[in-house]
N, C-alpha and C. Protein backbone atom coordinates (compact mmCIF):
# COMPACT_ATOMS: atom_id res chain seq x y z
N UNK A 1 -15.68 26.26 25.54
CA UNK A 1 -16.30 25.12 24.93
C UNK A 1 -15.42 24.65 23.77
N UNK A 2 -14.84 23.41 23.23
CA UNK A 2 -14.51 22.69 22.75
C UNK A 2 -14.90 21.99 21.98
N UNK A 3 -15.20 21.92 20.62
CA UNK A 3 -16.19 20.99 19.78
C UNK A 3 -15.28 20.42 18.52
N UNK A 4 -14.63 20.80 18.00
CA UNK A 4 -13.80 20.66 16.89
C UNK A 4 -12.39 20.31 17.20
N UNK A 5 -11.92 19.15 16.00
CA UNK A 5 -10.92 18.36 16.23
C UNK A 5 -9.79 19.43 16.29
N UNK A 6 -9.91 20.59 15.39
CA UNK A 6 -8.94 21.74 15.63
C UNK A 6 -8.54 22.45 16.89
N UNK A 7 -9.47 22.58 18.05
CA UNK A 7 -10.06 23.17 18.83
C UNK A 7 -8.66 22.48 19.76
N UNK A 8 -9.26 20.69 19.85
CA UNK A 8 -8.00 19.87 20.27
C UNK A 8 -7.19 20.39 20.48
N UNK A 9 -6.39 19.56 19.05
CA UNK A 9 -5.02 19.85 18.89
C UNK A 9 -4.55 21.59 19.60
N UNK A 10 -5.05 21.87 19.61
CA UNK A 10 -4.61 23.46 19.58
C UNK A 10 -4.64 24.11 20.80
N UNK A 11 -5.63 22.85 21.65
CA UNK A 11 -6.08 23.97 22.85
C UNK A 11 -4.47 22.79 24.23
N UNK A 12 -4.34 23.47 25.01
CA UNK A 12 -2.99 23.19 26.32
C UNK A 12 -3.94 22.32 27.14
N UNK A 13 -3.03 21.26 27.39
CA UNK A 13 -3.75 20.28 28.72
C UNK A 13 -4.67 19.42 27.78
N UNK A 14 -4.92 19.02 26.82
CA UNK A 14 -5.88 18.23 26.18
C UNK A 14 -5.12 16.89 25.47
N UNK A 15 -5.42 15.99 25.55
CA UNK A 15 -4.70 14.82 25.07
C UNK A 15 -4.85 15.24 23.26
N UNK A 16 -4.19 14.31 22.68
CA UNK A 16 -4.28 14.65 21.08
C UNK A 16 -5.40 13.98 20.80
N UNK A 17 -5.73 14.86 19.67
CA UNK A 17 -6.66 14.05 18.90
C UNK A 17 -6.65 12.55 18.92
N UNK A 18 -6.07 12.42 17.93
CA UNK A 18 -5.67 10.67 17.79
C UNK A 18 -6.08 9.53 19.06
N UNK A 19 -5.77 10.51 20.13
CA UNK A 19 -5.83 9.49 21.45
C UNK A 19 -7.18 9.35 21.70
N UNK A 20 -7.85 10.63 21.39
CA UNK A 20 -9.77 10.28 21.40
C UNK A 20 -10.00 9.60 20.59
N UNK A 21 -9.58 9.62 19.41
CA UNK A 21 -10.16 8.44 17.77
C UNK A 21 -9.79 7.26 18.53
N UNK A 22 -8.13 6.95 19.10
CA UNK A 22 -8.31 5.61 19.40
C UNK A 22 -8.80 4.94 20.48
N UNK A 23 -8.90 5.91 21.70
CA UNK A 23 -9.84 5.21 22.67
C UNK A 23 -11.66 5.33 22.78
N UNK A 24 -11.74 6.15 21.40
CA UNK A 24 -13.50 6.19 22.05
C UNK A 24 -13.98 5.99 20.15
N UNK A 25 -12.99 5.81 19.61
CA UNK A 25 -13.15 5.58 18.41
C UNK A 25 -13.50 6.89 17.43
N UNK A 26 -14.36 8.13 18.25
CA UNK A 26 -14.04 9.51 17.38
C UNK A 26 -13.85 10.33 18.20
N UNK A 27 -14.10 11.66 17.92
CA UNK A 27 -14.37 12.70 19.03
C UNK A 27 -15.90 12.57 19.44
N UNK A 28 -16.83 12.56 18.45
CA UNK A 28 -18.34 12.77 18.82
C UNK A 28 -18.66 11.40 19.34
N UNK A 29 -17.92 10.36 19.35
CA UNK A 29 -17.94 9.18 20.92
C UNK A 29 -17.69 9.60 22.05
N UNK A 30 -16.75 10.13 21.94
CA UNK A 30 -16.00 10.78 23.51
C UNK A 30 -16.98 11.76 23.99
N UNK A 31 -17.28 12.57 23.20
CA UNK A 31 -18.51 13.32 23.37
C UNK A 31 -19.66 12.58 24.20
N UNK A 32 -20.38 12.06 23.43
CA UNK A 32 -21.24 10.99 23.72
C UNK A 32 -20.91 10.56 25.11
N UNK A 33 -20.00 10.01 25.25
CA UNK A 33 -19.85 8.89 26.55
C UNK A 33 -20.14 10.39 27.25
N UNK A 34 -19.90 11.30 27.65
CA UNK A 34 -19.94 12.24 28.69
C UNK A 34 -21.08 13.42 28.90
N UNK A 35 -21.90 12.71 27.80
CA UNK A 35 -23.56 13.55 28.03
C UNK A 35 -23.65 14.74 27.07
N UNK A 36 -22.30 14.95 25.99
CA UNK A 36 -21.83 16.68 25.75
C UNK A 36 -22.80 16.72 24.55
N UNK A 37 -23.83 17.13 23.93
CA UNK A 37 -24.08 17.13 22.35
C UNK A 37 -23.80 18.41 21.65
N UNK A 38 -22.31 18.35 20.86
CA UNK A 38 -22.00 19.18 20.18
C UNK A 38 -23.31 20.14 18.71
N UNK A 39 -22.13 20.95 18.46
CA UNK A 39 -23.66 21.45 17.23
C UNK A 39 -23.39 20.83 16.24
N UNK A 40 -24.35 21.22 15.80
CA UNK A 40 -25.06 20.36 14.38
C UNK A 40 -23.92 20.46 13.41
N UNK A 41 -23.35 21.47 13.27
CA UNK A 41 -22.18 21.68 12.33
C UNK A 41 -20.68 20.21 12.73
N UNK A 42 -20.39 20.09 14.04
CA UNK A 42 -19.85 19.56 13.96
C UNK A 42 -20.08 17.88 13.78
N UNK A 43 -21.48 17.55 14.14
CA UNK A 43 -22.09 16.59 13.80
C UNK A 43 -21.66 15.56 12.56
N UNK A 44 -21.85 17.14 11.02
CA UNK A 44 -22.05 16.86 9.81
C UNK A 44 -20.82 16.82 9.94
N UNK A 45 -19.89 17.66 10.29
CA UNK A 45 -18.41 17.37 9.50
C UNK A 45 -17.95 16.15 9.80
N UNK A 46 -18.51 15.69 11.33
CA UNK A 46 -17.61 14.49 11.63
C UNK A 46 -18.92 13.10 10.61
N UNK A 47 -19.57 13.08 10.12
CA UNK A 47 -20.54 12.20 9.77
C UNK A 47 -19.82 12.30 7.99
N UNK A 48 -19.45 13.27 7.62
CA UNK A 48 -18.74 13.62 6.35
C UNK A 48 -17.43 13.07 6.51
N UNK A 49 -16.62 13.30 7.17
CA UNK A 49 -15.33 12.46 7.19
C UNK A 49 -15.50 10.67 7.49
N UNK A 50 -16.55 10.21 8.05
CA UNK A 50 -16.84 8.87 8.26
C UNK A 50 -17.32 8.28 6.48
N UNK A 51 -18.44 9.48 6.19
CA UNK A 51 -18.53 9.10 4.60
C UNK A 51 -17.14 8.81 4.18
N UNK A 52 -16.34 10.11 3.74
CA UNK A 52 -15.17 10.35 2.84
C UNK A 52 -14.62 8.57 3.15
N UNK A 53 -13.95 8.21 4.18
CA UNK A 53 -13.20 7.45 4.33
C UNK A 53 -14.11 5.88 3.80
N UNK A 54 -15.26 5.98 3.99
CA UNK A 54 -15.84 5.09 3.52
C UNK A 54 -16.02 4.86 1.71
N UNK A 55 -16.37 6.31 1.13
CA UNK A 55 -15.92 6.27 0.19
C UNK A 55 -15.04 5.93 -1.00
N UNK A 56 -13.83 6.64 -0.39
CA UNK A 56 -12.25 6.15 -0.08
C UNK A 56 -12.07 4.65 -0.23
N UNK A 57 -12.00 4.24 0.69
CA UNK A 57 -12.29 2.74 1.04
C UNK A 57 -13.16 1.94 -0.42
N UNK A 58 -14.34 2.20 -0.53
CA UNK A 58 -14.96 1.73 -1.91
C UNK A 58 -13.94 1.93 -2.84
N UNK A 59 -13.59 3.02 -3.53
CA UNK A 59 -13.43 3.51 -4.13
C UNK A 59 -11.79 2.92 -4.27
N UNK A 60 -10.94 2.64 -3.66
CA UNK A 60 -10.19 2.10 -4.14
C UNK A 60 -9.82 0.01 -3.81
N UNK A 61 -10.79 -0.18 -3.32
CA UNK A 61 -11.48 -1.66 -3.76
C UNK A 61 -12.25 -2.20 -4.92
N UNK A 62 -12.64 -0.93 -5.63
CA UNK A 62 -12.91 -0.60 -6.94
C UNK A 62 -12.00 -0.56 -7.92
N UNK A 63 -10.82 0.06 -7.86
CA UNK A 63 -9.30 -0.37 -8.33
C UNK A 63 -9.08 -1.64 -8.23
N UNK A 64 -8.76 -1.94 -7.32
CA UNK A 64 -8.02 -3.37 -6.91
C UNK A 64 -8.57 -4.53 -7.55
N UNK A 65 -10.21 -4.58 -8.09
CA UNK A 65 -11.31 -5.53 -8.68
C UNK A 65 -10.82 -5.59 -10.68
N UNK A 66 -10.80 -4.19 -10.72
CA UNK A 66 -10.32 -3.91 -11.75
C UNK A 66 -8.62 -3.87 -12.59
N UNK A 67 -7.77 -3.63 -11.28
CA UNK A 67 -6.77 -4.26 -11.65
C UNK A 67 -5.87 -5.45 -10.85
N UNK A 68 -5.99 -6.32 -10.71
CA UNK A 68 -5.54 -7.11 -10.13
C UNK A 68 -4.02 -7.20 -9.83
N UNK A 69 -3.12 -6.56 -10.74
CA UNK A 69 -1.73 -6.16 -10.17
C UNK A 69 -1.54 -4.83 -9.59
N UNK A 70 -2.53 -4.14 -8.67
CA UNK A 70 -2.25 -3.22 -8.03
C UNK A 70 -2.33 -3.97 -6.55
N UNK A 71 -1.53 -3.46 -5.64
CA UNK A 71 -1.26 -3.93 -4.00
C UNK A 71 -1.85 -2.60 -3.42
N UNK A 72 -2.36 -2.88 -2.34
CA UNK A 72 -2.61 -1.51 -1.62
C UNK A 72 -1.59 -2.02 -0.18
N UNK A 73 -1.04 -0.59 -0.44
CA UNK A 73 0.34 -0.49 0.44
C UNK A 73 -0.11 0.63 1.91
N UNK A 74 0.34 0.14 2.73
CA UNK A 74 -0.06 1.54 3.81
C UNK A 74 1.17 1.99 4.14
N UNK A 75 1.12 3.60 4.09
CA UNK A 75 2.75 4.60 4.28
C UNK A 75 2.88 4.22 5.78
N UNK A 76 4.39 3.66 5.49
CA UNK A 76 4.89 3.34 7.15
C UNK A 76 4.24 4.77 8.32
N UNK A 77 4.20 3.91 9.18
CA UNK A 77 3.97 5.30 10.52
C UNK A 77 2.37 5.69 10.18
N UNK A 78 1.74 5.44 9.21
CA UNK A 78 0.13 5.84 9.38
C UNK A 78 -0.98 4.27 9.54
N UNK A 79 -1.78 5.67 8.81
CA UNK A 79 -2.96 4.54 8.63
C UNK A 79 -3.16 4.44 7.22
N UNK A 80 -2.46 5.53 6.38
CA UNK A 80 -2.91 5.68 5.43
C UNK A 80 -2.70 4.63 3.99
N UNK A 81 -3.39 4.53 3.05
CA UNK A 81 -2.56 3.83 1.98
C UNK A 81 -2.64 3.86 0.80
N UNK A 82 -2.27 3.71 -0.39
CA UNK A 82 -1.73 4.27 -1.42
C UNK A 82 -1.56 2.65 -2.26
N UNK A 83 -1.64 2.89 -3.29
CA UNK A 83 -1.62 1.75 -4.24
C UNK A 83 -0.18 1.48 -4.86
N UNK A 84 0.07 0.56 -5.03
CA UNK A 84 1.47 0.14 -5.88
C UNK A 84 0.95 -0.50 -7.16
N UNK A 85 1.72 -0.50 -7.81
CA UNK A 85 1.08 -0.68 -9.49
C UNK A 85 2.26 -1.53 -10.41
N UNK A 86 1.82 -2.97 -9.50
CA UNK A 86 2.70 -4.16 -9.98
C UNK A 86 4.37 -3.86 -10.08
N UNK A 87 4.67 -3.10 -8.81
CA UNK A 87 5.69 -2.66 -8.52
C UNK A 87 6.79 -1.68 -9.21
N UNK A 88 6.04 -0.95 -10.32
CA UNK A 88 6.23 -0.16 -10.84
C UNK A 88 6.71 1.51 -10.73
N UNK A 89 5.39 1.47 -9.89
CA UNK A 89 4.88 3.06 -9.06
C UNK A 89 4.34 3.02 -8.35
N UNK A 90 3.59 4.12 -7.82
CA UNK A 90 2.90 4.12 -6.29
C UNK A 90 1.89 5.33 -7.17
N UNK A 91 0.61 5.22 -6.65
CA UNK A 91 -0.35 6.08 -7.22
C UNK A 91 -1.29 6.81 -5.56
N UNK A 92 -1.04 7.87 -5.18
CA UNK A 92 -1.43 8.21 -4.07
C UNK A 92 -3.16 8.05 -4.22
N UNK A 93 -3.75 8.09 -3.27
CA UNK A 93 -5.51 8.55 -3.67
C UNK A 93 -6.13 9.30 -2.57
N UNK A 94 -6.67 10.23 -2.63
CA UNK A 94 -7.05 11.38 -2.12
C UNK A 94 -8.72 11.51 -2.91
N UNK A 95 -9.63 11.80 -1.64
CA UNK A 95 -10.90 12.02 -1.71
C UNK A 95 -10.97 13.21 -1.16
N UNK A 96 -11.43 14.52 -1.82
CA UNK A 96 -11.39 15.69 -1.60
C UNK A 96 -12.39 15.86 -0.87
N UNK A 97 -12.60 17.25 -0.16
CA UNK A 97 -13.28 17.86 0.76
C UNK A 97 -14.01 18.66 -0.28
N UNK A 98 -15.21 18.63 -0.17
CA UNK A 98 -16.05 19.36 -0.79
C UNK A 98 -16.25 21.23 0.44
N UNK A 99 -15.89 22.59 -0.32
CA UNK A 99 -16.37 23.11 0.79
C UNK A 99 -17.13 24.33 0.09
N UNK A 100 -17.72 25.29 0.63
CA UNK A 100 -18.30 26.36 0.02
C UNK A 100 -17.67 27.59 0.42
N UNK A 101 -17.03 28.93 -0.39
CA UNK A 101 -16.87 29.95 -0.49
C UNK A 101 -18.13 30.82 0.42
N UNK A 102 -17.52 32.10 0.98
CA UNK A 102 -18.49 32.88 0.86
C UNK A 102 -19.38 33.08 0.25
N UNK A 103 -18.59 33.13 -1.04
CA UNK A 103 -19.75 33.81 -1.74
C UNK A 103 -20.82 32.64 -2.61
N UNK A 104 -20.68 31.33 -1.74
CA UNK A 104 -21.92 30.63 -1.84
C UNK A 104 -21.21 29.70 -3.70
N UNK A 105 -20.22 29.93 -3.85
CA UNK A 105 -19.51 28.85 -4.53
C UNK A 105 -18.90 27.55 -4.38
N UNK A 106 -19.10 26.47 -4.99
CA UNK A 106 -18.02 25.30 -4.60
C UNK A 106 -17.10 24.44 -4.81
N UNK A 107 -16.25 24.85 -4.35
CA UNK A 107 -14.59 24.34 -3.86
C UNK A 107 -14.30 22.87 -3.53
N UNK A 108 -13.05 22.59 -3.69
CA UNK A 108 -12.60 21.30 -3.22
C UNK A 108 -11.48 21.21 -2.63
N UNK A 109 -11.41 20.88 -1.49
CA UNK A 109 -10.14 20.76 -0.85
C UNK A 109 -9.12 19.62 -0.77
N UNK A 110 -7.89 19.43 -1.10
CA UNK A 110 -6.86 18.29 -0.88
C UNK A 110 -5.97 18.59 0.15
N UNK A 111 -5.93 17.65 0.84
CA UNK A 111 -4.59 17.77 1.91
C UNK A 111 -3.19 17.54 1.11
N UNK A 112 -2.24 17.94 1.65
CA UNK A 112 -1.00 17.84 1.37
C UNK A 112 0.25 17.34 2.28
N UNK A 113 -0.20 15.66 1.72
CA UNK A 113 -0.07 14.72 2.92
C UNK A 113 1.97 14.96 2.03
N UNK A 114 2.79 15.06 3.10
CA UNK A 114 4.25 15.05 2.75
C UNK A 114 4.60 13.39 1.96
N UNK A 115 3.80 12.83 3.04
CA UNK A 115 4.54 10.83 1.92
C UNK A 115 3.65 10.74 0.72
N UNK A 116 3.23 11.92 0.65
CA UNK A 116 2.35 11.30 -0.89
C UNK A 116 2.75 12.68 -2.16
N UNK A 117 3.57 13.84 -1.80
CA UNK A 117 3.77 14.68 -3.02
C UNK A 117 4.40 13.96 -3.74
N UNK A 118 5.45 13.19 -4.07
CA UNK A 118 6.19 12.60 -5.16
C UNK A 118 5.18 11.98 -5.63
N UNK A 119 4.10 11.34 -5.72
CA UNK A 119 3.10 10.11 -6.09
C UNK A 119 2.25 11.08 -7.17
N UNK A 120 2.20 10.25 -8.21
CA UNK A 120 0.90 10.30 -9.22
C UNK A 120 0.19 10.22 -8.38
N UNK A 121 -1.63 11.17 -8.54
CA UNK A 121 -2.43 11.33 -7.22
C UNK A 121 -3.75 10.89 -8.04
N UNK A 122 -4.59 9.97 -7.52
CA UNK A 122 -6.07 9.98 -8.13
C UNK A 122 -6.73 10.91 -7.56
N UNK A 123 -7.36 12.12 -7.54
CA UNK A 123 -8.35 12.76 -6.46
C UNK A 123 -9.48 12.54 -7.01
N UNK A 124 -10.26 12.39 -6.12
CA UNK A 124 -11.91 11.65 -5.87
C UNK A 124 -12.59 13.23 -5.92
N UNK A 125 -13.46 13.55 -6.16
CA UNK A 125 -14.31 14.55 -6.48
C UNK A 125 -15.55 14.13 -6.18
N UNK A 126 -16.43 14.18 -4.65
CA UNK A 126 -17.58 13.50 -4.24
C UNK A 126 -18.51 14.48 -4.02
N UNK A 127 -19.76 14.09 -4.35
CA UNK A 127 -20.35 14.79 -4.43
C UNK A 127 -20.94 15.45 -3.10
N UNK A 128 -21.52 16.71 -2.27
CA UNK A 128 -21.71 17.53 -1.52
C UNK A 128 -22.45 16.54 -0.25
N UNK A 129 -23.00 15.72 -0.40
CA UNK A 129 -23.92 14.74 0.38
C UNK A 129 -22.80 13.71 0.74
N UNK A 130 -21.78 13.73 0.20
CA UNK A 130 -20.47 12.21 0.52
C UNK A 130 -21.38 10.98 0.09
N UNK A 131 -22.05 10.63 -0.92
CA UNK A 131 -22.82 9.89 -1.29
C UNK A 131 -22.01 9.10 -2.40
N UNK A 132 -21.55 9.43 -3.03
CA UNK A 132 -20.74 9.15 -4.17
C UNK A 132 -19.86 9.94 -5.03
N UNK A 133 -18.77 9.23 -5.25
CA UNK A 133 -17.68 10.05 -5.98
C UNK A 133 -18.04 10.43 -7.56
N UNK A 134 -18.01 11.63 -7.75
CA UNK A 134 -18.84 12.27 -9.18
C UNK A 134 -17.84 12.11 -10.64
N UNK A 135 -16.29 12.80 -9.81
CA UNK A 135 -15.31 12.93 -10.78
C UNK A 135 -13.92 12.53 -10.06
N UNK A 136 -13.23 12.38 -11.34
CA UNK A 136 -11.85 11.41 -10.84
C UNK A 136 -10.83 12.24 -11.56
N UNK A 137 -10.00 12.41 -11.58
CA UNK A 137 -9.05 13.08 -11.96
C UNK A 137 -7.43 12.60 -11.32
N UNK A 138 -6.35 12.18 -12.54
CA UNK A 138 -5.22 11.84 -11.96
C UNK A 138 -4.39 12.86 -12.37
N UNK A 139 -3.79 13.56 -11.57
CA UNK A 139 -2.64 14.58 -11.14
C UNK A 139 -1.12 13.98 -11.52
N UNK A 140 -0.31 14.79 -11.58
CA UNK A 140 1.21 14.41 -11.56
C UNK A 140 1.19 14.53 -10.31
N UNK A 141 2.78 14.10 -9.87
CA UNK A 141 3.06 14.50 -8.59
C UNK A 141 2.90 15.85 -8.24
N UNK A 142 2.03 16.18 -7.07
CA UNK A 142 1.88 18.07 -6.96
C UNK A 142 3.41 18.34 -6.25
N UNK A 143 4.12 17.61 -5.35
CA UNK A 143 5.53 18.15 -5.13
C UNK A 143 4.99 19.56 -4.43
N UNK A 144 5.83 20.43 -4.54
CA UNK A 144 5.64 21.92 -3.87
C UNK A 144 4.43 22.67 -4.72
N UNK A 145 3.42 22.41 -5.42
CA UNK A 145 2.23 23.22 -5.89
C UNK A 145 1.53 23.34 -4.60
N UNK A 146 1.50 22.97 -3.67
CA UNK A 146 0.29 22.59 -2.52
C UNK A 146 0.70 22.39 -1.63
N UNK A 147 0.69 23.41 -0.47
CA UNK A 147 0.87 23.62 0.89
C UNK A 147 0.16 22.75 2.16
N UNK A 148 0.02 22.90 2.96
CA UNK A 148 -0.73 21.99 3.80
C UNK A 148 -2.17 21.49 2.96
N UNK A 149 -2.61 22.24 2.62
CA UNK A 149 -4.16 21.93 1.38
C UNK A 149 -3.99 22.90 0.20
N UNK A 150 -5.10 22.25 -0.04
CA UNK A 150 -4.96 23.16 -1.87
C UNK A 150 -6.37 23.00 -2.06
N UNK A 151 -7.30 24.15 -2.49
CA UNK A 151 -8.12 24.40 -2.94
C UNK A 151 -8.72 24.52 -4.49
N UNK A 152 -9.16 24.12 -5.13
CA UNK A 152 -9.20 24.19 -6.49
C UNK A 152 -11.26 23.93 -6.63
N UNK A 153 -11.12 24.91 -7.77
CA UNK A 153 -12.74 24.22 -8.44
C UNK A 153 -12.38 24.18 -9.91
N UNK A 154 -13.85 23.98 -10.33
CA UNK A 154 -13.54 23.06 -12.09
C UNK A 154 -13.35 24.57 -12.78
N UNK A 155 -12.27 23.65 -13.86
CA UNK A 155 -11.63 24.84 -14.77
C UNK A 155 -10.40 25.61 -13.98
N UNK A 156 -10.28 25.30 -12.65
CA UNK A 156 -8.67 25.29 -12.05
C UNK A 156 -7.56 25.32 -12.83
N UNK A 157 -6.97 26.31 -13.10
CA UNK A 157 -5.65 26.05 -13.94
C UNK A 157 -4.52 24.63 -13.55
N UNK A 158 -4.60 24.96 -12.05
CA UNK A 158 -3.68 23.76 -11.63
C UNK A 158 -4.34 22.18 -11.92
N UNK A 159 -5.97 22.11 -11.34
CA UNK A 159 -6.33 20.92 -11.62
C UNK A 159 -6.26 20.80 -13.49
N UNK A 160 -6.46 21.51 -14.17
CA UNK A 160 -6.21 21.06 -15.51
C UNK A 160 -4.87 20.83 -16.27
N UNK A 161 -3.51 20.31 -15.42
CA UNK A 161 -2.83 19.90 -15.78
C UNK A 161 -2.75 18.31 -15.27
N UNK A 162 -3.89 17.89 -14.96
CA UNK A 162 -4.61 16.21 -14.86
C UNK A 162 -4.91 15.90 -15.50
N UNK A 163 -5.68 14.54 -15.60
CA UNK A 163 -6.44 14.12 -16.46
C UNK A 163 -7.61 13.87 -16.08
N UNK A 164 -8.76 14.22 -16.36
CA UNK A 164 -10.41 13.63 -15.84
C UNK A 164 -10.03 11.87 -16.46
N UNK A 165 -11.12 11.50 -15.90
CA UNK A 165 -11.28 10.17 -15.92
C UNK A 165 -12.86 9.90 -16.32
N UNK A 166 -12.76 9.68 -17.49
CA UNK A 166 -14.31 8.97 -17.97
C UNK A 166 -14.96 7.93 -17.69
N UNK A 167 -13.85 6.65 -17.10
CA UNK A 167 -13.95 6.08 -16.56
C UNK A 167 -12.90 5.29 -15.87
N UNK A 168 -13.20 4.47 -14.51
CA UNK A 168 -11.94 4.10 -13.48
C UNK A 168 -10.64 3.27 -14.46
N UNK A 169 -11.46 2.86 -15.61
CA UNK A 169 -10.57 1.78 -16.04
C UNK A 169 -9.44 2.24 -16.72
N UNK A 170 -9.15 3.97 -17.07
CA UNK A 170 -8.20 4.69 -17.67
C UNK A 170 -7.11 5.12 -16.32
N UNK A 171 -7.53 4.41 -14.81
CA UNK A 171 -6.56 4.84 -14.44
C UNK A 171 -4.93 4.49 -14.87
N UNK A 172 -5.35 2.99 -15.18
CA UNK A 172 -3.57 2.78 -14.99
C UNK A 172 -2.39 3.23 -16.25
N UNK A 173 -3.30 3.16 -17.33
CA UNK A 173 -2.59 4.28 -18.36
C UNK A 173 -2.36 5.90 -18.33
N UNK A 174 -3.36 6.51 -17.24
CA UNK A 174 -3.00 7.86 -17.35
C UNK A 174 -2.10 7.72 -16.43
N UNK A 175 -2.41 6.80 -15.21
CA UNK A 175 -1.06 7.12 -13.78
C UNK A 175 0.19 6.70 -14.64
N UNK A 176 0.14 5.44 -15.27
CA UNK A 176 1.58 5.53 -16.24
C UNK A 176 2.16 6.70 -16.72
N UNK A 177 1.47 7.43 -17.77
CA UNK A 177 2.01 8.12 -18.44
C UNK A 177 2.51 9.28 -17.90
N UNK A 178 1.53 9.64 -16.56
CA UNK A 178 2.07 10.81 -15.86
C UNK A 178 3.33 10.41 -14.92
N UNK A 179 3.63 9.02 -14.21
CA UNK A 179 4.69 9.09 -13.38
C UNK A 179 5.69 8.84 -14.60
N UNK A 180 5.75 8.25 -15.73
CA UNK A 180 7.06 9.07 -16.75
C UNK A 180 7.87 9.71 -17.22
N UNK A 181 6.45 10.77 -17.03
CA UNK A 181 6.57 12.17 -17.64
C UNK A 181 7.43 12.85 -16.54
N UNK A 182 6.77 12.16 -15.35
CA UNK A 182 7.67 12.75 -13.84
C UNK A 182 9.32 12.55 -13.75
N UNK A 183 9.23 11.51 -14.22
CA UNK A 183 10.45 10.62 -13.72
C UNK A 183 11.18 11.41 -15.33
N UNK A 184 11.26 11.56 -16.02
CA UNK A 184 11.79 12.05 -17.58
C UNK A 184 11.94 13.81 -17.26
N UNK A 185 11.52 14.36 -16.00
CA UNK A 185 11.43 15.65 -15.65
C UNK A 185 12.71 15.42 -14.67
N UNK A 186 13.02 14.96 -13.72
CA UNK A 186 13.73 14.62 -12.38
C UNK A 186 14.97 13.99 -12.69
């Protein structure tokens, strides 16, 4: 049995992922069209990544309202996209994965997308329901701190070389000051 996008990729003889997102629009469509009803677990994750991206999506149309010389740029070869900052810099944005520990603690997960380590990073911090983004925090470039993902919770040594965000409107002075600081390092 087969239920998870991991499962995919991973399992011989199965088209890629991607090719189910783009012809049936997810996996739990493709599902669907063929009578299959996965479990409940995979339900939520895939109903959680539809949040995130929706989120995402708000969330940096929320930028763009607020600063009017930011462009939202998409990294050649994806889907993905990333802000430019009146051609200055590039500010990556990343909406974390909320996940839970064993031991019933909670975590946040970032991918460690390769076209986005050089980039000042906003990460989105949403809350457990994907309802709304709680906390904001802009990163330096993580570069080699962070492997395929990176896990962190609050009081993270690594996340506290960011900045929280009190509010959206401190992004473009903290992403300044940190791609500087980058570029004055390099």
């Amino acid at each position: 049995m087969i239920e998870s996008g991991g499962q995919v990729t991973g399992a011989p003889n199965l088209l890629k992922l991607a090719t189910y997102r783009h012809r049936f629009g997810s996996l739990l469509a493709a599902y669907r069209r063929v009578g299959y009803k996965p479990a409940p677990e995979v339900s939520q994750a895939s109903e959680h990544s539809r949040s995130g991206h929706k989120l995402r999506a708000n969330l940096i149309e929320q930028i763009c309202a607020i600063f009017p010389n930011v462009l939202v740029q998409t990294i050649k070869g994806t889907k993905r996209n990333l802000l430019d900052v009146a051609g200055q810099f590039q500010v990556a944005v990343q909406l974390c994965r909320p996940v839970w520990t064993e031991g019933h603690q909670l975590r946040w997960t970032m991918k460690g997308r390769s076209d986005e380590r050089n980039l000042v990073t906003l990460l989105g911090i949403p809350d457990v329901s994907y309802k709304k983004v709680q906390e904001l925090y802009v990163i330096p470039p993580p570069g080699s701190s962070i492997g395929r993902t990176r896990t962190f919770w609050r009081g993270d040594k690594w996340l506290s070389q960011g900045t929280k965000l009190e509010d959206l409107s401190e992004l473009y002075g903290v992403a300044r000051r940190l791609h500087r600081q980058h570029c004055q390092k390099t």
